[in-house]
Protein backbone atom coordinates (compact mmCIF):
# COMPACT_ATOMS: atom_id res chain seq x y z
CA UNK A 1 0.00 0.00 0.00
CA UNK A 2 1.27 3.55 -0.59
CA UNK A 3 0.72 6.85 1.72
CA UNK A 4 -1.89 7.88 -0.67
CA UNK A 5 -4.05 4.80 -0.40
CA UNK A 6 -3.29 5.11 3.85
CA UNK A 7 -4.48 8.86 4.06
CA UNK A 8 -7.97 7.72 2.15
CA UNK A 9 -9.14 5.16 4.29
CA UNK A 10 -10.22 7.22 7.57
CA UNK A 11 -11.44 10.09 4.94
CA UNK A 12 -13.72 7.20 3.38
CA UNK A 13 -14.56 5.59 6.60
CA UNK A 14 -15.86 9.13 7.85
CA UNK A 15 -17.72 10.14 4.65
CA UNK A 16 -19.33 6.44 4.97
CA UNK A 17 -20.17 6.74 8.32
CA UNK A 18 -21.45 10.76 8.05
CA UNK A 19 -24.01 9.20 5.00
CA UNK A 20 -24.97 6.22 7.30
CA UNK A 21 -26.09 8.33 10.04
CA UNK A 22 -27.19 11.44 8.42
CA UNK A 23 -30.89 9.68 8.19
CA UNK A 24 -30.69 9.40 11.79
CA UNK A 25 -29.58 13.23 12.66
CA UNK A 26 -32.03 14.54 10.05
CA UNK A 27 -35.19 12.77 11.95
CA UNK A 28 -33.72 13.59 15.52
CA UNK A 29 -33.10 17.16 14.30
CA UNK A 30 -36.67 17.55 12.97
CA UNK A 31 -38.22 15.74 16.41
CA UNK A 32 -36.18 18.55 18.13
CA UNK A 33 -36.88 21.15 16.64
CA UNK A 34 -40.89 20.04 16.66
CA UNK A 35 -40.86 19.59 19.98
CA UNK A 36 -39.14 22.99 20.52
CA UNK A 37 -41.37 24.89 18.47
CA UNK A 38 -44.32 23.64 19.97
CA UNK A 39 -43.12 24.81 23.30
CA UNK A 40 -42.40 27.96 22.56
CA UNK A 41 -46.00 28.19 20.83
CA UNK A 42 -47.32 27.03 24.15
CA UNK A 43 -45.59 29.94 25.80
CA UNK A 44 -46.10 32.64 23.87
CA UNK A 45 -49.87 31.68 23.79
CA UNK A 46 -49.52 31.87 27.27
CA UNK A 47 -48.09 35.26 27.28
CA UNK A 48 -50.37 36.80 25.23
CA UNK A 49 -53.75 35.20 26.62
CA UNK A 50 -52.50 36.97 30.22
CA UNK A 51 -52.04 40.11 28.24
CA UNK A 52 -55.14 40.27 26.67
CA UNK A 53 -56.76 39.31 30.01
CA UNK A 54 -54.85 42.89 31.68
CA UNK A 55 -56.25 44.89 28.34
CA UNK A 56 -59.55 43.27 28.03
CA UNK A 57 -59.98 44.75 32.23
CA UNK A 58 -58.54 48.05 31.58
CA UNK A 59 -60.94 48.28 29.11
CA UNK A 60 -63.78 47.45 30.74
CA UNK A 61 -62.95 49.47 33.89
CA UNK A 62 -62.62 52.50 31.65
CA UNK A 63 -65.81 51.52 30.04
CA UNK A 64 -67.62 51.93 33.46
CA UNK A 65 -66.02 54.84 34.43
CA UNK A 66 -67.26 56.67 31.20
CA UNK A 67 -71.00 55.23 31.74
CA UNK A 68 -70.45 56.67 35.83
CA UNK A 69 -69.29 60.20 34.33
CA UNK A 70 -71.85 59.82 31.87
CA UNK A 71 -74.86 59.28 34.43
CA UNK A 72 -73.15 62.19 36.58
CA UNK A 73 -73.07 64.66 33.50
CA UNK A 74 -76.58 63.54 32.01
């Protein structure tokens, strides 16, 4: 064997082994990044339903304090 057929073998044994388990990473990668996004969509639902809740009271306490000035003015 020569140095040229020596240095090819681990490069071929890698690029073998990267194709064999790319399937693998691919699928774990997309369960990941599923499961991920879902969280954060959980969260940010979260967020913005207790945010609405604080805006949807304002509003209605400054809907009853326009009727109360409104009774007192007319």
């Amino acid at each position: 064997m020569d140095d040229a057929e020596e240095t090819s073998k681990p490069h071929d044994l890698r690029d073998r082994l990267k194709a064999f388990a790319q399937p693998f990473v691919d699928s774990l990668d997309t369960k990941l990044r599923d499961q991920v996004d879902a969280r954060v969509d959980a969260r940010v639902d979260a967020t913005l339903s207790a945010r609405l809740a604080v805006i949807e009271r304002a509003i209605a306490d400054l809907d009853r304090a326009l009727k109360d000035l409104e009774a007192r003015l007319g």
